[in-house]
Structures are given as structure tokens and as C-alpha cells.
PDB file of N, CA and C in Angstrom:
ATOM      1  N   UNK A   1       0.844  -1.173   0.000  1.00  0.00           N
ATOM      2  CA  UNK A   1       0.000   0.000   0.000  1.00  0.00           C
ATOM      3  C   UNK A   1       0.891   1.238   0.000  1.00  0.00           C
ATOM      4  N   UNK A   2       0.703   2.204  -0.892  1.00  0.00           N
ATOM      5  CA  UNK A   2       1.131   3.867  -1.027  1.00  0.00           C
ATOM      6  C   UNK A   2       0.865   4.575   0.286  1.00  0.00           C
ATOM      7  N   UNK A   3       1.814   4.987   1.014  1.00  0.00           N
ATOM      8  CA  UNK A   3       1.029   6.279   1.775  1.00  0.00           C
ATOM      9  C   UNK A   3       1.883   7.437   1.489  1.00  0.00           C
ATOM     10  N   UNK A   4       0.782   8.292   0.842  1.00  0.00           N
ATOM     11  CA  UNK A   4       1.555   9.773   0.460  1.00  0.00           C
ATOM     12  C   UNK A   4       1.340  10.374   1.417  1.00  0.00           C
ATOM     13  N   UNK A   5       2.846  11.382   2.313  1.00  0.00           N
ATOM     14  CA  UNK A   5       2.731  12.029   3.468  1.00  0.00           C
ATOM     15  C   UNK A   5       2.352  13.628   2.676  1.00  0.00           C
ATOM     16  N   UNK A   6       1.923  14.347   3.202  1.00  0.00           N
ATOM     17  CA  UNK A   6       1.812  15.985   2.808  1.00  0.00           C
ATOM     18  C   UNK A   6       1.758  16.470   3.928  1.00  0.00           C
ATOM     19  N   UNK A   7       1.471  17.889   3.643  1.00  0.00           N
ATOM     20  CA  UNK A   7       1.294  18.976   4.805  1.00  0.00           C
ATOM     21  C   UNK A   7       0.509  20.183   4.634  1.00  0.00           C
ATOM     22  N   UNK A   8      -0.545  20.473   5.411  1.00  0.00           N
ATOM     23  CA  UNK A   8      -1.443  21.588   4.782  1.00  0.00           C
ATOM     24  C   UNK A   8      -1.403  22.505   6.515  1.00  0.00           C
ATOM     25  N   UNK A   9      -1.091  23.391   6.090  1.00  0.00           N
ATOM     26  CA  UNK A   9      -0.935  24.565   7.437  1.00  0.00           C
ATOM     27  C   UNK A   9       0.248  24.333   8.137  1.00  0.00           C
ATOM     28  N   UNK A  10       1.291  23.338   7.777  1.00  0.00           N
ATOM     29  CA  UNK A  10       2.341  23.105   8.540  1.00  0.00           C
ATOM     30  C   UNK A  10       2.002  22.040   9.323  1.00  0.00           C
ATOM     31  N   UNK A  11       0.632  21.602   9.013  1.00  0.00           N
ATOM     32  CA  UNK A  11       0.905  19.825   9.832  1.00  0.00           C
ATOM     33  C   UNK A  11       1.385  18.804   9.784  1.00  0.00           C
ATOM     34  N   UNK A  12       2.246  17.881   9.711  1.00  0.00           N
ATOM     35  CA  UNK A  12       1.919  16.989   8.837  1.00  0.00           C
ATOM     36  C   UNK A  12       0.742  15.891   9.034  1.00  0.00           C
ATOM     37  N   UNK A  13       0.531  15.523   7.544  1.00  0.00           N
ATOM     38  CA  UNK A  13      -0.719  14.309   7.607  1.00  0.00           C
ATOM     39  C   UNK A  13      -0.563  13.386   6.767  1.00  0.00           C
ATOM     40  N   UNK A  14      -1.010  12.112   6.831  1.00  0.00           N
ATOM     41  CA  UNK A  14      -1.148  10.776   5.727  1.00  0.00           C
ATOM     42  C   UNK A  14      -1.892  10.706   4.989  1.00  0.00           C
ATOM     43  N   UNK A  15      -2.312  11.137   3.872  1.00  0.00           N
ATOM     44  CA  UNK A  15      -3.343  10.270   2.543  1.00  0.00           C
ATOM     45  C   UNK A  15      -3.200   9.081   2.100  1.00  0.00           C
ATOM     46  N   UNK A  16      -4.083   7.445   3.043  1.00  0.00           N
ATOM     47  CA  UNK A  16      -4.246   6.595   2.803  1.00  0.00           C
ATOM     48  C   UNK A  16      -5.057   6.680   0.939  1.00  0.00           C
ATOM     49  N   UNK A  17      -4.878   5.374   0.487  1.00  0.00           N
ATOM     50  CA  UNK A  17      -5.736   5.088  -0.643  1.00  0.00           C
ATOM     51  C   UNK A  17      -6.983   5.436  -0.593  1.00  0.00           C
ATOM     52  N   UNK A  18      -7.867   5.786   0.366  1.00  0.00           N
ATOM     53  CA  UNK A  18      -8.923   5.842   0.677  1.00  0.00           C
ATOM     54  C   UNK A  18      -9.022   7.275   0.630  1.00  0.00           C
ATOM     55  N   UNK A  19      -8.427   8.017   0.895  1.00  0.00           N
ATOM     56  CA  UNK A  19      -8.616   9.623   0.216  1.00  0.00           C
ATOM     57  C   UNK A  19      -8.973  10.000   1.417  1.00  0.00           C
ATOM     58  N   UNK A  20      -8.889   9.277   2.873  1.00  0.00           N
ATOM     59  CA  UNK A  20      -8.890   9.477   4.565  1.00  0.00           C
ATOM     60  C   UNK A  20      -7.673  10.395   4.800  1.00  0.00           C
ATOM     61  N   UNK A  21      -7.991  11.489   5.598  1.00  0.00           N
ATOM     62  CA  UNK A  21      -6.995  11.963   5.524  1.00  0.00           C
ATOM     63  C   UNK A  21      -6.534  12.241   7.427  1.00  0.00           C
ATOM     64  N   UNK A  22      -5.549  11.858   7.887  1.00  0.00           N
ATOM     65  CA  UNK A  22      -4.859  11.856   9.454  1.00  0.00           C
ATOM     66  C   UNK A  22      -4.065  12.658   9.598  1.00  0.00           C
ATOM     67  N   UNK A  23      -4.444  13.506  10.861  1.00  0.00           N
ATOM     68  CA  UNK A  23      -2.840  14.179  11.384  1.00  0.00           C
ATOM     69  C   UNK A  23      -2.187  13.684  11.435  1.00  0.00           C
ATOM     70  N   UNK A  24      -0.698  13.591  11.663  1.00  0.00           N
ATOM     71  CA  UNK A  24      -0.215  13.193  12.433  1.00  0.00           C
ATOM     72  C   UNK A  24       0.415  13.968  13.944  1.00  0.00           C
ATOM     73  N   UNK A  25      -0.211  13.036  14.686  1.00  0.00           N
ATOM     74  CA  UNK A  25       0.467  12.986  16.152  1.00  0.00           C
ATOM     75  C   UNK A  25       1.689  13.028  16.775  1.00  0.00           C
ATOM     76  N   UNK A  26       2.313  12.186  16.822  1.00  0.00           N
ATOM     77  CA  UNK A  26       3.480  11.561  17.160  1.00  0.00           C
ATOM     78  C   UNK A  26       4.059  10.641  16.460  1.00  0.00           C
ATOM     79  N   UNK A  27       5.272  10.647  16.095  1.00  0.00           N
ATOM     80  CA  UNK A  27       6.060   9.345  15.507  1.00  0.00           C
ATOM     81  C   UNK A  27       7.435   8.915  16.081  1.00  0.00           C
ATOM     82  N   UNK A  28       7.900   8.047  16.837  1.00  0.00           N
ATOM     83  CA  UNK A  28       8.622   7.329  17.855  1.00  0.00           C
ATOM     84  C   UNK A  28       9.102   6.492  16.828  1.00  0.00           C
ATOM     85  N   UNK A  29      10.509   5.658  17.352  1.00  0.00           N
ATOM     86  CA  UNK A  29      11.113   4.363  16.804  1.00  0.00           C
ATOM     87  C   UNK A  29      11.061   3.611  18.290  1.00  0.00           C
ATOM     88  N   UNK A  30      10.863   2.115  18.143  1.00  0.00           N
ATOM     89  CA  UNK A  30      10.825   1.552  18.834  1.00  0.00           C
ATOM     90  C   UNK A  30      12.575   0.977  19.079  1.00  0.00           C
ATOM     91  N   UNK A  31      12.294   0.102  20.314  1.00  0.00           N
ATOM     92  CA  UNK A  31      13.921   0.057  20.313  1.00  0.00           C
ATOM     93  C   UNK A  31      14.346  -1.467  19.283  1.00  0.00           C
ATOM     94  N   UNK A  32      13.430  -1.755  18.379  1.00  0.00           N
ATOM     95  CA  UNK A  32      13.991  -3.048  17.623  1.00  0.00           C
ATOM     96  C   UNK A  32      13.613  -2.175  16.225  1.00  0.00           C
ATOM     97  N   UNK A  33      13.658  -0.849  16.108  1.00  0.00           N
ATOM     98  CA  UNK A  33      13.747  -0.229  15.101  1.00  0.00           C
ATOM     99  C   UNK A  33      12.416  -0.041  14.313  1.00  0.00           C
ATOM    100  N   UNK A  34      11.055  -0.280  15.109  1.00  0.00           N
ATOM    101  CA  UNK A  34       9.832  -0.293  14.481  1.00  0.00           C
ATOM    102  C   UNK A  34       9.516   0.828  14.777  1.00  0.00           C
ATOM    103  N   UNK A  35       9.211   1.629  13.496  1.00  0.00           N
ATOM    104  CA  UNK A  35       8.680   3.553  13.461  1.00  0.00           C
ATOM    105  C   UNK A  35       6.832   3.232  13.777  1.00  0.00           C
ATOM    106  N   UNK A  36       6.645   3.479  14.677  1.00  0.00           N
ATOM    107  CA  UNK A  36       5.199   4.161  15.149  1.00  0.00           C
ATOM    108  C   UNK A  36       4.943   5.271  15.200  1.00  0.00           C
ATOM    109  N   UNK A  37       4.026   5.478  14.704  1.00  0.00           N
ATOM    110  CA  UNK A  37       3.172   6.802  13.735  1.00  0.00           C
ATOM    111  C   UNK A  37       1.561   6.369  14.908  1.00  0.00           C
ATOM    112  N   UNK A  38       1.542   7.768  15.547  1.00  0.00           N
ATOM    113  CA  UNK A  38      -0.047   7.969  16.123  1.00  0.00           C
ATOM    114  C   UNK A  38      -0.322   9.192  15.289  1.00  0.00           C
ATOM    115  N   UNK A  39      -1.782   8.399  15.075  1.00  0.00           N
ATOM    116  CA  UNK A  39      -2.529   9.360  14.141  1.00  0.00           C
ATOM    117  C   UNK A  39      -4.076   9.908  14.311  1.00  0.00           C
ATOM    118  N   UNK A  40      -4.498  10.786  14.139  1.00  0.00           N
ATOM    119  CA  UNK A  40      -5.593  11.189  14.228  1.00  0.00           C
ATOM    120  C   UNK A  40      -6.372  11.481  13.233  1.00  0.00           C
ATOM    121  N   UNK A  41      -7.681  10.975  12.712  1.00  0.00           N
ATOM    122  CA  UNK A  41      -8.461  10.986  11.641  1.00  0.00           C
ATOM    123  C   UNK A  41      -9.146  12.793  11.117  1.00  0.00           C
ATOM    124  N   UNK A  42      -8.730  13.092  10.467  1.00  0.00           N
ATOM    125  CA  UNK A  42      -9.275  15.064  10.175  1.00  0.00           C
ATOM    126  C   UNK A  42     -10.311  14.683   9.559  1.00  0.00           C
ATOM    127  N   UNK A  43     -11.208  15.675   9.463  1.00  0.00           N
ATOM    128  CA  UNK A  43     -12.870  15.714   9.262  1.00  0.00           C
ATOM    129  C   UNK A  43     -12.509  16.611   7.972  1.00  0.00           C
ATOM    130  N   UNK A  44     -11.338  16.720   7.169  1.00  0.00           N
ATOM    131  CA  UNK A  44     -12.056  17.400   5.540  1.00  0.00           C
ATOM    132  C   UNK A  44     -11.817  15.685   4.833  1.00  0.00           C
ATOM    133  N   UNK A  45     -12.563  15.784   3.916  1.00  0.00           N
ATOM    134  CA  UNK A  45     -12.936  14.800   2.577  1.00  0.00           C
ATOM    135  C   UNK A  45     -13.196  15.554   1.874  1.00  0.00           C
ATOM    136  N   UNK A  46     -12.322  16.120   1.609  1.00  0.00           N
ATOM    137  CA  UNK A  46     -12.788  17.136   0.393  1.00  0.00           C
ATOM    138  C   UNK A  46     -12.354  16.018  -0.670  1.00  0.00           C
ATOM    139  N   UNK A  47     -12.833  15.543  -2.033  1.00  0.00           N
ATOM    140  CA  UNK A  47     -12.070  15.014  -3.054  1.00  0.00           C
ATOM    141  C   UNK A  47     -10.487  15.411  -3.223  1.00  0.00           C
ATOM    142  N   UNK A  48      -9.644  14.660  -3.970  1.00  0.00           N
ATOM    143  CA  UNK A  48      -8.365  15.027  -4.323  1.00  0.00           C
ATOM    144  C   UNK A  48      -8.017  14.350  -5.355  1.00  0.00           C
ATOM    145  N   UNK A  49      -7.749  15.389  -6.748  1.00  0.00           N
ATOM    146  CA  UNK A  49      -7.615  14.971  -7.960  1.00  0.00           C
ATOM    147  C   UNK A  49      -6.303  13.717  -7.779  1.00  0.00           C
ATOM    148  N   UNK A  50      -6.946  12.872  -9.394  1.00  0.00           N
ATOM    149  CA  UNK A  50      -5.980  11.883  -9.320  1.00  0.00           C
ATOM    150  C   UNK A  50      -4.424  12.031  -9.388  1.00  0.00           C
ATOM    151  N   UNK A  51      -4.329  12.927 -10.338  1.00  0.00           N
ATOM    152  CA  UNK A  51      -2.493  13.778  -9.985  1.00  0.00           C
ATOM    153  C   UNK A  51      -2.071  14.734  -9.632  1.00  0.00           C
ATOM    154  N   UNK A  52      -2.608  14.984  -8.575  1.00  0.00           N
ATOM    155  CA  UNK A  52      -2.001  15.858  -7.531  1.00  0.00           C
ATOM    156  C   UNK A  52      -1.215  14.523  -6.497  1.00  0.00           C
ATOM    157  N   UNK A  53      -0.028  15.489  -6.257  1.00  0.00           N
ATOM    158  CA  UNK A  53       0.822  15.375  -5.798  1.00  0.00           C
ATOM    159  C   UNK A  53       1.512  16.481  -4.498  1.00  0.00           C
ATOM    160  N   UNK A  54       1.813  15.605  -3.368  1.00  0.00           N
ATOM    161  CA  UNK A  54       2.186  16.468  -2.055  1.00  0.00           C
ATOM    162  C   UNK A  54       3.500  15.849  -1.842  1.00  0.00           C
ATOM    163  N   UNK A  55       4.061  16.645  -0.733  1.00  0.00           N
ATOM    164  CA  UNK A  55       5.601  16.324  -0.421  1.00  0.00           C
ATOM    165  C   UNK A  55       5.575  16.712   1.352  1.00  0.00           C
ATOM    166  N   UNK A  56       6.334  15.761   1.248  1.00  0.00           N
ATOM    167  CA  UNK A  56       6.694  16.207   3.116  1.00  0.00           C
ATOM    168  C   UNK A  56       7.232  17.296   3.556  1.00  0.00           C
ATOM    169  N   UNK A  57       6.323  18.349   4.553  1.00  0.00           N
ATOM    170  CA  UNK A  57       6.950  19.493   4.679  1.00  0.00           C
ATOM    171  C   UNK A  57       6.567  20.178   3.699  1.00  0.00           C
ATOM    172  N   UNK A  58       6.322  20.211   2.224  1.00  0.00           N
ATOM    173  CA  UNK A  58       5.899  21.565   1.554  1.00  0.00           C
ATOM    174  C   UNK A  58       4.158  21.263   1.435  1.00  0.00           C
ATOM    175  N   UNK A  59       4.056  22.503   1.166  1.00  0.00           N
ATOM    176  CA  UNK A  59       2.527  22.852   1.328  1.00  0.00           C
ATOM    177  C   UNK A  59       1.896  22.603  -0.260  1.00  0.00           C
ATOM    178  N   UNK A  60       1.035  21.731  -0.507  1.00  0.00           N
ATOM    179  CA  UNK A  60      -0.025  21.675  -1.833  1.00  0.00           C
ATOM    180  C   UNK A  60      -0.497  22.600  -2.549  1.00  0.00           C
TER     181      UNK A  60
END
């Protein structure tokens, strides 16, 4: 599965396949090297064209 990270206002957030879109919270490494990501579900669904494209840290 794709997860494209972006950032809108300086947050960052995840766009699952599902066009769901999550803050993110917190992201930790565990000590056997497993990255945990807490996330929180955001209330826009706005549609998002098929090629658009976001980047970590810059704004859409």
C-alpha cells in the first residue's frame, strides 16, 4: 500500500488510498527499530484529484 505524506498549514498528515486523511500525532522508533506513527483521523474529505501530488513538509 502507497502512503503519500503531505502537509497543509504546517501539519503533517497521511493520505491513505482511501482519500482518509490523518494528522499526524506523534512518531517514535521503537527500540527493535519499528517507526510508530499515532494518528488522528481530520474531518475534511474534500475530493483530491488523481495527480495531484504532495511532499513532506511543503505545502499543496
Amino acid at each position: 500500500m502507497d502512503i503519500a505524506p503531505f502537509s497543509r498549514n504546517g501539519e503533517p498528515e497521511l493520505l491513505l488510498p482511501c482519500n482518509t486523511r490523518f494528522q499526524v500525532l506523534d512518531i517514535w522508533r521503537e527500540k527493535d527499530d519499528t517507526v510508530v506513527v499515532k494518528l488522528r483521523e481530520t474531518a475534511d474529505r474534500r475530493p483530491l484529484g488523481r495527480n495531484r501530488r504532495f511532499s513532506a513538509g511543503g505545502s499543496s
